[in-house]
C-alpha atoms as a PDB file:
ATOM      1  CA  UNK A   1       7.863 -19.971   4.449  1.00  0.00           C
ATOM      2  CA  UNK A   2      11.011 -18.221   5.955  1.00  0.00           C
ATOM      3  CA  UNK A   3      11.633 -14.655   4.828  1.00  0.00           C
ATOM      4  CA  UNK A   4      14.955 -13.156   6.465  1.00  0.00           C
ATOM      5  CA  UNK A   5      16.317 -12.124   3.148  1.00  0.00           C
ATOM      6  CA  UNK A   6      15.070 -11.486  -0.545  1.00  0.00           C
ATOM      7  CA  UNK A   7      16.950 -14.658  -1.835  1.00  0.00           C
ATOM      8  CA  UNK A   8      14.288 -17.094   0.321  1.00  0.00           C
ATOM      9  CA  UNK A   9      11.467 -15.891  -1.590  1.00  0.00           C
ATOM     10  CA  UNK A  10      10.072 -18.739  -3.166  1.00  0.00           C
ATOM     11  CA  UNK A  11      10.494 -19.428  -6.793  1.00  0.00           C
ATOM     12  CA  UNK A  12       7.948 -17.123  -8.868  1.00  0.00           C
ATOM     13  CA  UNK A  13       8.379 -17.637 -12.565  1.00  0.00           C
ATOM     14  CA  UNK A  14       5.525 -16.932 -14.543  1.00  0.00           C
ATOM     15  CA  UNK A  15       3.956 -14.662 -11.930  1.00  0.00           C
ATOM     16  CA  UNK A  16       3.118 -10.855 -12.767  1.00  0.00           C
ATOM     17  CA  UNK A  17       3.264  -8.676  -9.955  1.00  0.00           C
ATOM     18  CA  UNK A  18       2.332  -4.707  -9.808  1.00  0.00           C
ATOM     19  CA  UNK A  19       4.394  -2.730  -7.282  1.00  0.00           C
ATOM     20  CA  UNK A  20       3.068   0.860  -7.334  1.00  0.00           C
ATOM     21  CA  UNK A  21       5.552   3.783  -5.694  1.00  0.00           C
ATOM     22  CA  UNK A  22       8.793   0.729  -6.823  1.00  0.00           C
ATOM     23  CA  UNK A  23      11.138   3.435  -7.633  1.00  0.00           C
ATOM     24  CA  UNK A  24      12.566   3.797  -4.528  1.00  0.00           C
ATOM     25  CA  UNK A  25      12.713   2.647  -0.894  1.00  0.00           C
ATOM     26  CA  UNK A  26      10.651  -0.793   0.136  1.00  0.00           C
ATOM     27  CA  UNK A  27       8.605  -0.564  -2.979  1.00  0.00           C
ATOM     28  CA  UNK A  28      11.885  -0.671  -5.407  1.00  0.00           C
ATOM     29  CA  UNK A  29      13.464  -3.231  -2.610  1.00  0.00           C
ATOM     30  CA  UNK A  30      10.153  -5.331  -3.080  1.00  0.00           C
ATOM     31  CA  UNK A  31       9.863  -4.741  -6.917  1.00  0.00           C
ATOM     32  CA  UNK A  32      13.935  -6.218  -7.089  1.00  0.00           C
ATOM     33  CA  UNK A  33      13.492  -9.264  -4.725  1.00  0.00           C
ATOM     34  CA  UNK A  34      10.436 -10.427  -6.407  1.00  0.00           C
ATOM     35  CA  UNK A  35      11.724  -9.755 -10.031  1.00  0.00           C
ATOM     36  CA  UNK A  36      15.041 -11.607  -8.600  1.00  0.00           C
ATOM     37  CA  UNK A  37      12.872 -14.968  -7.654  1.00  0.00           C
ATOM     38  CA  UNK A  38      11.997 -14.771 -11.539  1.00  0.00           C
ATOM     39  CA  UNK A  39       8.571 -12.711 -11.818  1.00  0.00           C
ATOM     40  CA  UNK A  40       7.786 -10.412 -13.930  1.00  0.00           C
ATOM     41  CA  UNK A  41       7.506  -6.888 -11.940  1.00  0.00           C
ATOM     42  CA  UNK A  42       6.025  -4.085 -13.112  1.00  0.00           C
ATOM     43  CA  UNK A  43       6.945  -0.639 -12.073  1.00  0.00           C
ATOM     44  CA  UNK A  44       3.983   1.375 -11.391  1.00  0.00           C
ATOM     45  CA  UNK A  45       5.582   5.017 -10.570  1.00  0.00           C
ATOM     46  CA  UNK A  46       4.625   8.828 -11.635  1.00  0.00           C
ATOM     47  CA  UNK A  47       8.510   9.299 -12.691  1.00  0.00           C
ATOM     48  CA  UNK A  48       9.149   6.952 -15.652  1.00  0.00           C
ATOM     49  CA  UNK A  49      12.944   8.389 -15.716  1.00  0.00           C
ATOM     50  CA  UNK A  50      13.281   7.386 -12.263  1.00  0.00           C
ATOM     51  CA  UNK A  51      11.754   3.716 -12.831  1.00  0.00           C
ATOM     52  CA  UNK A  52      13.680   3.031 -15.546  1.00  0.00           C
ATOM     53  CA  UNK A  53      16.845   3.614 -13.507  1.00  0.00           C
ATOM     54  CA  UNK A  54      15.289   1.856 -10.617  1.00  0.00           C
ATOM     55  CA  UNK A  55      14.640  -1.475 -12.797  1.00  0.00           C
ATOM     56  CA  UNK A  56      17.802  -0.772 -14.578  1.00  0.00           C
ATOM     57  CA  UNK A  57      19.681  -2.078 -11.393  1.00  0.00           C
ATOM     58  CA  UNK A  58      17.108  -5.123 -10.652  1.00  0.00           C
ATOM     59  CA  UNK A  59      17.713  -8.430 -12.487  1.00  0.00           C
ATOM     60  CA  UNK A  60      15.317 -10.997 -14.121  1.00  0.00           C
ATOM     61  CA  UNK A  61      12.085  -9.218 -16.182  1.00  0.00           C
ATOM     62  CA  UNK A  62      10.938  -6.003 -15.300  1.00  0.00           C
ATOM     63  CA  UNK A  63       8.720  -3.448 -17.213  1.00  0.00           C
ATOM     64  CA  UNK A  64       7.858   0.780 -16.043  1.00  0.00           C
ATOM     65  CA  UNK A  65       4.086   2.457 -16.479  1.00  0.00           C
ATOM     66  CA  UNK A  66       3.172   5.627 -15.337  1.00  0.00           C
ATOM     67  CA  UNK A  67       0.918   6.046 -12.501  1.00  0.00           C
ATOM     68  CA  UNK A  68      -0.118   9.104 -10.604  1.00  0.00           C
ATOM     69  CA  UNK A  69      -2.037   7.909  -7.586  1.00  0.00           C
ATOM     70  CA  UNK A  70      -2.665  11.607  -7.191  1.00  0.00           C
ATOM     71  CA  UNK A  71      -4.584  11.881 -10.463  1.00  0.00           C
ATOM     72  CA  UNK A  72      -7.854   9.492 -10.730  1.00  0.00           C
ATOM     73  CA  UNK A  73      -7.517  10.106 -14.569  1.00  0.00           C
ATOM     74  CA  UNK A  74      -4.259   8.581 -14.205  1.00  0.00           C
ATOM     75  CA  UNK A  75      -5.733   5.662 -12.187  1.00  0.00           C
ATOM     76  CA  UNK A  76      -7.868   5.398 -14.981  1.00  0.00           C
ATOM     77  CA  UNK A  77      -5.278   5.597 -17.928  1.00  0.00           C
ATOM     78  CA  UNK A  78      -3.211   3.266 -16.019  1.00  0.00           C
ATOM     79  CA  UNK A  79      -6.101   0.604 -15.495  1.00  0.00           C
ATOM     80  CA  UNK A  80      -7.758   0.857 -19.119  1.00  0.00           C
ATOM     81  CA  UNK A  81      -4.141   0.118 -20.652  1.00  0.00           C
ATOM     82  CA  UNK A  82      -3.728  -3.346 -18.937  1.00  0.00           C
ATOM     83  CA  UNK A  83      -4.118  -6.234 -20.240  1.00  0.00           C
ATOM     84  CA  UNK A  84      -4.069  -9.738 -18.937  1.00  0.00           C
ATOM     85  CA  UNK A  85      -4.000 -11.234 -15.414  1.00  0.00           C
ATOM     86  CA  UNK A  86      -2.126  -9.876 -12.685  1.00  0.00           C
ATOM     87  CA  UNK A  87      -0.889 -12.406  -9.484  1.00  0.00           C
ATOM     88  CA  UNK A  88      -0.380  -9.846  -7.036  1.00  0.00           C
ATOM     89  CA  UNK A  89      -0.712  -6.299  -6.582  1.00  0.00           C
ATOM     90  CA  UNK A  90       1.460  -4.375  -4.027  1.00  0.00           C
ATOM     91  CA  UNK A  91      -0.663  -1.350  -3.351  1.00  0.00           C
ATOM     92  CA  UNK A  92       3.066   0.506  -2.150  1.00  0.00           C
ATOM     93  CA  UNK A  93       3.187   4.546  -3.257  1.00  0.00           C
ATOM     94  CA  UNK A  94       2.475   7.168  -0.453  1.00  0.00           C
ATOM     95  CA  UNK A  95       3.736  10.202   0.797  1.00  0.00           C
ATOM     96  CA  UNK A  96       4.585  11.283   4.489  1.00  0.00           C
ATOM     97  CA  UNK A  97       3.223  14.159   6.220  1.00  0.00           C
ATOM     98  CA  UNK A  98       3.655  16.949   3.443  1.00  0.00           C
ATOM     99  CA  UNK A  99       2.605  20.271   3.626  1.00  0.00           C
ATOM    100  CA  UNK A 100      -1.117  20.835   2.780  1.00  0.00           C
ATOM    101  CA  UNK A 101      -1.661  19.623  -0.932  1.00  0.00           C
ATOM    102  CA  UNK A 102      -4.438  18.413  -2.882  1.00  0.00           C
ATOM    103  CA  UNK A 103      -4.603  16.043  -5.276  1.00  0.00           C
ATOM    104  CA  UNK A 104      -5.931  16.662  -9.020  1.00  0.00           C
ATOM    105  CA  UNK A 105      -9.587  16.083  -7.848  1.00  0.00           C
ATOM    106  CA  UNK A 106      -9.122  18.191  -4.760  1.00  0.00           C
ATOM    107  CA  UNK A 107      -8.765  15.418  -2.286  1.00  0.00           C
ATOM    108  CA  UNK A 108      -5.784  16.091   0.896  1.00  0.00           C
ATOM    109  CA  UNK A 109      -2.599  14.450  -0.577  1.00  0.00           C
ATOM    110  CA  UNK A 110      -2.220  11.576   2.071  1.00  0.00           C
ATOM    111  CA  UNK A 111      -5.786  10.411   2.022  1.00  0.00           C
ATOM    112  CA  UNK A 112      -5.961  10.880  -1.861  1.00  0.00           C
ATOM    113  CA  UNK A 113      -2.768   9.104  -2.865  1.00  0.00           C
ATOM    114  CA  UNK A 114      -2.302   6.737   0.155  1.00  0.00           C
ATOM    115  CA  UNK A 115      -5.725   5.512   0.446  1.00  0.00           C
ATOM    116  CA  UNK A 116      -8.298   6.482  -2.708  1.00  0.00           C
ATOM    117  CA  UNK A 117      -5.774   6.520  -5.738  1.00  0.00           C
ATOM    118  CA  UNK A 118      -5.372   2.738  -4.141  1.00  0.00           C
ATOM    119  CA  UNK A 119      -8.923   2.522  -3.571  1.00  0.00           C
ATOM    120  CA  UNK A 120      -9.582   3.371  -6.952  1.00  0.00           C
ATOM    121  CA  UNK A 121      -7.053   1.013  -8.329  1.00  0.00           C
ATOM    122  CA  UNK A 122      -7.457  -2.300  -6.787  1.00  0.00           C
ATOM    123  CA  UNK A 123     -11.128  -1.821  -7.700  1.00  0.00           C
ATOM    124  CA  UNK A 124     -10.232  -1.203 -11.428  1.00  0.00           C
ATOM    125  CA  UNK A 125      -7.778  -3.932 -12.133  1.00  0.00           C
ATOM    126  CA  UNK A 126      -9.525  -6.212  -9.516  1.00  0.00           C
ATOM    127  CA  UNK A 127     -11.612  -8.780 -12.157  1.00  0.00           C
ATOM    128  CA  UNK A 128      -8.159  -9.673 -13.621  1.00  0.00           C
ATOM    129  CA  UNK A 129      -6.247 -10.378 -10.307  1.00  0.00           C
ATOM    130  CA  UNK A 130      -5.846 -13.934  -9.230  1.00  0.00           C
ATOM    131  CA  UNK A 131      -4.126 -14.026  -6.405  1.00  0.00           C
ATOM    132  CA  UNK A 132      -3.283 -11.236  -3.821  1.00  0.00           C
ATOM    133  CA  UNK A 133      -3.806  -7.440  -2.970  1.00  0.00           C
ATOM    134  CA  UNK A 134      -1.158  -6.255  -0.361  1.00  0.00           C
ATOM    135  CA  UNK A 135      -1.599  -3.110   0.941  1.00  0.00           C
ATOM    136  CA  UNK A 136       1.305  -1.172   2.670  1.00  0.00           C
ATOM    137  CA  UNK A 137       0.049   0.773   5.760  1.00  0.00           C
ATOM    138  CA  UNK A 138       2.080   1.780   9.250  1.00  0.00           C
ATOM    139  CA  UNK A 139       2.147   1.419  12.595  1.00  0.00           C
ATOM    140  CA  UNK A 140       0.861   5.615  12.722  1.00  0.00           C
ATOM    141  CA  UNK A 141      -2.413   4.061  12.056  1.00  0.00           C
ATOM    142  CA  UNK A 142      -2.882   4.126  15.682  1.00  0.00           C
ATOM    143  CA  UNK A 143      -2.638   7.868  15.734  1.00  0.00           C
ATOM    144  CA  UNK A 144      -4.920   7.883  13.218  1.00  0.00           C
ATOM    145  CA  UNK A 145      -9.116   9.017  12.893  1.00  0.00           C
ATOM    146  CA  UNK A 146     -11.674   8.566  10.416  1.00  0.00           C
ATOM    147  CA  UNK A 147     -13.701  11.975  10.066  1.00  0.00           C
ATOM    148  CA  UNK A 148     -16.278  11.496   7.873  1.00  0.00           C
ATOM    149  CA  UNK A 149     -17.187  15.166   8.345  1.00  0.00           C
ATOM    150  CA  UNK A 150     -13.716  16.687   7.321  1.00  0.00           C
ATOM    151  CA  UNK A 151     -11.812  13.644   5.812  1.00  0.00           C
ATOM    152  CA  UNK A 152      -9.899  16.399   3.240  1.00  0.00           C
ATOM    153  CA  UNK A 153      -9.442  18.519   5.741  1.00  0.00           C
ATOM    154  CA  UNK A 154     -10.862  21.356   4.636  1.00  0.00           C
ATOM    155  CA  UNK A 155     -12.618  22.675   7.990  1.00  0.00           C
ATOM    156  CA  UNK A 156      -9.761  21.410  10.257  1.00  0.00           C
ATOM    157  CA  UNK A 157      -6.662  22.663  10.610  1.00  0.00           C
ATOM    158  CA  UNK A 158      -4.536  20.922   8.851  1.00  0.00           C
ATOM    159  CA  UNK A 159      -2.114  18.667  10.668  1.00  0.00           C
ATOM    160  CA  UNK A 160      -0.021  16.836   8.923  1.00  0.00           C
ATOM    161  CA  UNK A 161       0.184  13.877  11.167  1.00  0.00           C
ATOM    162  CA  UNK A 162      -3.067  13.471  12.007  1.00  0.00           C
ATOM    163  CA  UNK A 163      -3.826  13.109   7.253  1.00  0.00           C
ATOM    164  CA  UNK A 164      -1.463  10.968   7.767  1.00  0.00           C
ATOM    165  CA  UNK A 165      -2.870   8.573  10.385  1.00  0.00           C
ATOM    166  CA  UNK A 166      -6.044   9.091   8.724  1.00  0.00           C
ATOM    167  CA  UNK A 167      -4.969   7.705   5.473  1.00  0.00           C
ATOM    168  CA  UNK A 168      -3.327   4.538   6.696  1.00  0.00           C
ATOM    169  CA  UNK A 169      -5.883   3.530   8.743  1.00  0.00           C
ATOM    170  CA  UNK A 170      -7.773   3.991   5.956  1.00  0.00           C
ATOM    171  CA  UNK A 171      -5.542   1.678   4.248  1.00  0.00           C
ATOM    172  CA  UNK A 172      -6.169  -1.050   7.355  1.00  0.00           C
ATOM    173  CA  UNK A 173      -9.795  -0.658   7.043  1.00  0.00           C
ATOM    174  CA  UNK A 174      -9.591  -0.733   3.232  1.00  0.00           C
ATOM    175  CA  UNK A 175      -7.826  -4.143   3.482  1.00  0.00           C
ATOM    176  CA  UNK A 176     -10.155  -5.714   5.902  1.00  0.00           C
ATOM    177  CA  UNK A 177     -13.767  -4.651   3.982  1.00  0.00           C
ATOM    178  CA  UNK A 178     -11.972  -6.077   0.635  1.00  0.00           C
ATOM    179  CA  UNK A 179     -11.483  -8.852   2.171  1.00  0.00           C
ATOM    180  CA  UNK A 180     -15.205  -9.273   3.442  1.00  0.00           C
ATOM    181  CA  UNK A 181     -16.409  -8.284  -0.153  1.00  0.00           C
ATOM    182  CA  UNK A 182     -14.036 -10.853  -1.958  1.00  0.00           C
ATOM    183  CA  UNK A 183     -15.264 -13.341   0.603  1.00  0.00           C
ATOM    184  CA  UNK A 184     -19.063 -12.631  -0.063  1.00  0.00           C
ATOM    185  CA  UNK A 185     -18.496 -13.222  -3.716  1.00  0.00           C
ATOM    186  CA  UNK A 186     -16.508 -16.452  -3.582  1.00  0.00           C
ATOM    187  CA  UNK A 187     -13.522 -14.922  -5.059  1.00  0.00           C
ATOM    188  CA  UNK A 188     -10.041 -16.935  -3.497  1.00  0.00           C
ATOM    189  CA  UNK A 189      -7.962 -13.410  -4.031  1.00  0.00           C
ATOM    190  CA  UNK A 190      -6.675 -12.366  -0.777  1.00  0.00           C
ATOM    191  CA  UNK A 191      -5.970  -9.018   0.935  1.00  0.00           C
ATOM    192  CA  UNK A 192      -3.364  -8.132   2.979  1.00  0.00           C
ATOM    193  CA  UNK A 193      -1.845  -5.114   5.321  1.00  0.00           C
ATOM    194  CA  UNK A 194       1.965  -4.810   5.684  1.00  0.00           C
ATOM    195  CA  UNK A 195       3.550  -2.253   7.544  1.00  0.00           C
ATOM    196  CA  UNK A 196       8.038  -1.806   7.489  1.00  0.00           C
ATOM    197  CA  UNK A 197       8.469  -0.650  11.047  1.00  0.00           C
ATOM    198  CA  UNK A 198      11.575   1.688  10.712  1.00  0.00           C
ATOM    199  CA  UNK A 199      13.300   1.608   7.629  1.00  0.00           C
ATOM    200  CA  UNK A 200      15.164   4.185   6.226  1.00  0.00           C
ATOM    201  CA  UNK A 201      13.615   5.412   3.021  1.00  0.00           C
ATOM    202  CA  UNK A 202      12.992   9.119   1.793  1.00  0.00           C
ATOM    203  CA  UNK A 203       9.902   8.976   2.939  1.00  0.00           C
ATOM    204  CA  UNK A 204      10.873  10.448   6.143  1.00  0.00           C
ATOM    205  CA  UNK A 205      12.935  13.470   5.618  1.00  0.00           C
ATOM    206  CA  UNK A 206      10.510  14.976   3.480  1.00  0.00           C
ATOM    207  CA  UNK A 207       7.955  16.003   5.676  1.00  0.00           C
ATOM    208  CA  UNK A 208       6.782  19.330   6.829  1.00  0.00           C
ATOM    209  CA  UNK A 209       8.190  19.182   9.826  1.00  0.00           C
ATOM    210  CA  UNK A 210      11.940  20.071  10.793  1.00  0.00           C
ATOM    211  CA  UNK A 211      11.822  18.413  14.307  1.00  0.00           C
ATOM    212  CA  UNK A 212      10.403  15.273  12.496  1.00  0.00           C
ATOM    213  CA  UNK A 213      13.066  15.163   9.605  1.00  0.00           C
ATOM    214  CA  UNK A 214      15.765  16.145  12.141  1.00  0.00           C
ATOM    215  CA  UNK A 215      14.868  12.736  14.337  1.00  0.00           C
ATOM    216  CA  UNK A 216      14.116  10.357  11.103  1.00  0.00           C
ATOM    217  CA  UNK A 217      17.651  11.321  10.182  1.00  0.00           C
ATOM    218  CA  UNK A 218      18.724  10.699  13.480  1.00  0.00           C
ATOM    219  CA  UNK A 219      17.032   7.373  14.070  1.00  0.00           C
ATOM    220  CA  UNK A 220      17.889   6.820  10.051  1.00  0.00           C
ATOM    221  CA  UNK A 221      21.524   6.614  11.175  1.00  0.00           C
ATOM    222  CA  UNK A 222      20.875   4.718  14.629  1.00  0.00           C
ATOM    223  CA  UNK A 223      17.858   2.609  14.939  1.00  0.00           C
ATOM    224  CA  UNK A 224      16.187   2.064  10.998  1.00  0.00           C
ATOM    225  CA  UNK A 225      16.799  -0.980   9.213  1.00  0.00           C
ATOM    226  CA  UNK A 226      17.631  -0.513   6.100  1.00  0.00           C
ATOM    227  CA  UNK A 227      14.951  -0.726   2.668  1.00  0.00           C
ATOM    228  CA  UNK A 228      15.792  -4.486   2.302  1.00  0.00           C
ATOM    229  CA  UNK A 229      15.111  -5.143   5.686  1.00  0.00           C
ATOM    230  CA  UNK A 230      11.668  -2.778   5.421  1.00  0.00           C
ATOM    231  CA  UNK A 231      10.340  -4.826   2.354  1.00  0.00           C
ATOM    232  CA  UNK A 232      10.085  -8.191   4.082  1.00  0.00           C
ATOM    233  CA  UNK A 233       7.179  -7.687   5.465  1.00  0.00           C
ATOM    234  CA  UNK A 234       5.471  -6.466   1.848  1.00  0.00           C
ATOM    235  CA  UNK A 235       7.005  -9.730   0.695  1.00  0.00           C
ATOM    236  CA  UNK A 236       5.695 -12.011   3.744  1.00  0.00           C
ATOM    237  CA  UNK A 237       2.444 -10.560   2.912  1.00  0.00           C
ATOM    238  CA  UNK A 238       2.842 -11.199  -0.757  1.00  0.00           C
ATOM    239  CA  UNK A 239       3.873 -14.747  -0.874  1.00  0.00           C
ATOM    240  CA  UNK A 240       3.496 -16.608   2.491  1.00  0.00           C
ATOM    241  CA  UNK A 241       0.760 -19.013   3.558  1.00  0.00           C
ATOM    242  CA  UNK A 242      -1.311 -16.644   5.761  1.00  0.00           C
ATOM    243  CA  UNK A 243      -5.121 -16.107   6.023  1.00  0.00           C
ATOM    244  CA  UNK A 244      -6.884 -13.010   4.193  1.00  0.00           C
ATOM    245  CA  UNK A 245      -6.939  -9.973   6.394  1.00  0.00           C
ATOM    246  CA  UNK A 246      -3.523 -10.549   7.806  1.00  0.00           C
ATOM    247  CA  UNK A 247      -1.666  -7.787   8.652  1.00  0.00           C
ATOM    248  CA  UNK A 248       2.049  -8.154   8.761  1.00  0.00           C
ATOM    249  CA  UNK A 249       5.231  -5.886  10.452  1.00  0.00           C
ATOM    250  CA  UNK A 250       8.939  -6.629  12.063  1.00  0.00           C
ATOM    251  CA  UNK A 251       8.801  -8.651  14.728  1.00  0.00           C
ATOM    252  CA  UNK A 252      11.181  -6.704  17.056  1.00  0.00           C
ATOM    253  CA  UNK A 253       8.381  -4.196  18.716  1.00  0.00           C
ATOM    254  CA  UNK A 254       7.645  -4.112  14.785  1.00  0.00           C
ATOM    255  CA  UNK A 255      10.236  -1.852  14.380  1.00  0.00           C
ATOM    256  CA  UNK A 256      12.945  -4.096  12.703  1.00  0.00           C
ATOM    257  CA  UNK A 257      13.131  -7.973  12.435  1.00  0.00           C
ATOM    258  CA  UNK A 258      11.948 -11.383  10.978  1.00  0.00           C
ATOM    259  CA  UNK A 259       8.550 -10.527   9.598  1.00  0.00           C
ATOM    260  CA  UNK A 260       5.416 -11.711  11.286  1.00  0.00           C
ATOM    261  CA  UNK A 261       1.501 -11.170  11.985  1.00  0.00           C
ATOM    262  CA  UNK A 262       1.173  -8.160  14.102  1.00  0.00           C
ATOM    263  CA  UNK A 263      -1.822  -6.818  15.702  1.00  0.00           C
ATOM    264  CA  UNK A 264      -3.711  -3.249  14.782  1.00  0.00           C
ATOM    265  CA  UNK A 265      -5.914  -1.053  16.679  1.00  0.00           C
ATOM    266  CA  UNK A 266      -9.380  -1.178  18.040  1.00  0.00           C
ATOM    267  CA  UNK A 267     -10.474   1.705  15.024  1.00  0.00           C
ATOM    268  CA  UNK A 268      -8.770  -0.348  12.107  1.00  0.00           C
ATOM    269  CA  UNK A 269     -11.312  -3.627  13.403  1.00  0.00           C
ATOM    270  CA  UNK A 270     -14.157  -1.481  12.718  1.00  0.00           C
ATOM    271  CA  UNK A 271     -16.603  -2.972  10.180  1.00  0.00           C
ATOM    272  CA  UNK A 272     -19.393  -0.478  10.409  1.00  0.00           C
ATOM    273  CA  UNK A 273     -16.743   2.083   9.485  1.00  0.00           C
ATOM    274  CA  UNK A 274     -14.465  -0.112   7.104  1.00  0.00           C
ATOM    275  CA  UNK A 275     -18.121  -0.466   5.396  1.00  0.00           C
ATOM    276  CA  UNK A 276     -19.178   3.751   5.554  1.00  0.00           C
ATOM    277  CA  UNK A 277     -15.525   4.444   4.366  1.00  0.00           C
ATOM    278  CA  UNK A 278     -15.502   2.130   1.269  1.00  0.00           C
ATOM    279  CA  UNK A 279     -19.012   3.075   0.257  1.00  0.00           C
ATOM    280  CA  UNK A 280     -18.069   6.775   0.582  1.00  0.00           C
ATOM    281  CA  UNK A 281     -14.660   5.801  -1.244  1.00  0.00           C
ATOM    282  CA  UNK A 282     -17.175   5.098  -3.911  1.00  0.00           C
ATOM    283  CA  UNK A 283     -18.625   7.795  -3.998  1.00  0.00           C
ATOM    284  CA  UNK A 284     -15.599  10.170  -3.587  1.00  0.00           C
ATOM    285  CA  UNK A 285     -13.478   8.094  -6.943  1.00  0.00           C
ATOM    286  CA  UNK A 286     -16.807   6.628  -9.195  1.00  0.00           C
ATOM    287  CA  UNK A 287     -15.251   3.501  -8.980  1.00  0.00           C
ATOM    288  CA  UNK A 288     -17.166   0.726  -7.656  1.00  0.00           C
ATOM    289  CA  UNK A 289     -16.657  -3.048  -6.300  1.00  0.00           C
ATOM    290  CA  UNK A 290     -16.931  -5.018  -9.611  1.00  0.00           C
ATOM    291  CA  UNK A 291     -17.465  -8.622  -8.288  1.00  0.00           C
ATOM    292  CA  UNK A 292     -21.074  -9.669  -7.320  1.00  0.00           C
ATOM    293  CA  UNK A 293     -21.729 -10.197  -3.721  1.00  0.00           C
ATOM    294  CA  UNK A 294     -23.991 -12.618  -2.990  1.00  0.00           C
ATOM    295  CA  UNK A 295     -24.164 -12.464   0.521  1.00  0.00           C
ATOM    296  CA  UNK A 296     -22.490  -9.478   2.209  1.00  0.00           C
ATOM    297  CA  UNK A 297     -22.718  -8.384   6.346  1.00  0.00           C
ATOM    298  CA  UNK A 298     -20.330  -5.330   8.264  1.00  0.00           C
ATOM    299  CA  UNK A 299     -20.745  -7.736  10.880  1.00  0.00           C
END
């Protein structure tokens, strides 16, 4: 399958598809393309005025539910209200290096929204989906650590860049141990990793720092492709013929392009901790893997 543009998606009639965070940027550019190649998309956003003007502008059959990815109750609400089977999920929301926030339950806004609300999620609505989990993460996974001893940053000082690494190597790690679970208990549902490169969303002049938002609006201007271009890879990941686990970016030094598979860092092929982080993900949400395993390994 060739993806250079949202009108070579293939043909997806009859297919529901989730896109969480599709009000705006690469989630609303995913949410429109797909709903354009004739599935029906549902908006999952926390501003219901700003998804219906979002889906508003998109053609073919689109629906808006509220979903706070920063509220496991809302998780929760979101989760117990649907019913039916769901084709693919796009696990999209997130927020970008904020000031320090917590979520409802306390969590660090990054690692809550980006990486457990999703946790908590997939995991919920995961006996009724078919065919694919997508997960959006970035190339700042690289800057990222796992520290199980402070992972909402509550003995650290909070940096804002560092949550964020954290949380989307969490979401690599996330994608890969799904994978092995869903695998262990002969389920065909896939997960994926996508990351956008550089688009220009509004994701980056929002964070807490003015040297950062003063360069994203800068490179916005110069380098970024726009949120069209950013979605492909959220779509390659969706709908092409790829093996579980794949991760996919731009393929010009996966900052703008053609989709394709791209590689990820020595940390985000860690089983051992892909395995600690889900289990304490458990642990951390009360929501569990609901498919049996019958034969599970880290290794």
């Amino acid at each position: 399958m060739t993806t250079s543009s949202s009108t070579q998606t293939p043909d997806m009639t009859g297919r529901t598809v989730i896109v969480t965070g599709a009000n705006s940027g690469i989630g609303r550019a995913a949410a429109s393309a797909l709903a354009d190649a004739g599935a029906r998309v549902v908006l999952a956003v926390r501003d219901t005025d700003k998804g219906d003007t979002a889906a508003a502008a998109m053609r073919g059959r689109t629906e808006v539910r509220r979903l706070d990815l920063a509220s496991l109750a809302s998780v929760r609400q979101f989760a117990d209200a649907w019913d039916g089977e769901i084709d693919i999920l796009i696990n999209n929301a997130g927020v970008m290096m904020p000031p320090l926030t917590r979520t409802a339950e306390g969590f660090e806004l990054q690692f809550g929204t980006n990486h457990l609300g999703h946790f908590a999620l997939t995991n919920l609505l995961l006996k009724g989906i078919t065919g694919r989990v997508v997960t959006v993460a970035s190339s700042m996974h690289r800057a990222g650590r796992i520290d199980f001893e402070d992972l909402n940053w509550e003995r650290r000082a909070y940096k804002a860049n560092g949550a964020y690494g954290q949380s989307k190597l969490a979401n690599l790690l996330f994608t890969s141990e799904l994978q092995r679970r869903l695998v262990a208990a002969g389920s065909p549902v896939l997960a994926m990793a996508a990351h956008p490169g550089y688009a220009a969303t509004n994701l980056q002049g929002n964070s807490s720092s003015r040297l950062f938002n003063l360069a994203a609006a800068i490179g916005n201007r110069t380098i970024a492709q726009d949120e069209d271009g950013g979605a492909l890879p959220t779509i390659y990941a969706a709908v092409a013929d790829i093996p579980g686990d794949s991760y996919v970016g731009p393929g010009l030094m996966e900052l703008r392009g053609r989709p394709k598979l791209v590689g990820r860092s020595d940390a985000a092929k860690d089983a051992a901790v892909a395995r600690r982080l889900w289990e304490v993900s458990e642990t951390l949400t009360g929501v569990h893997f609901p498919l049996a395993a019958t034969s599970y390994s880290a290794t």
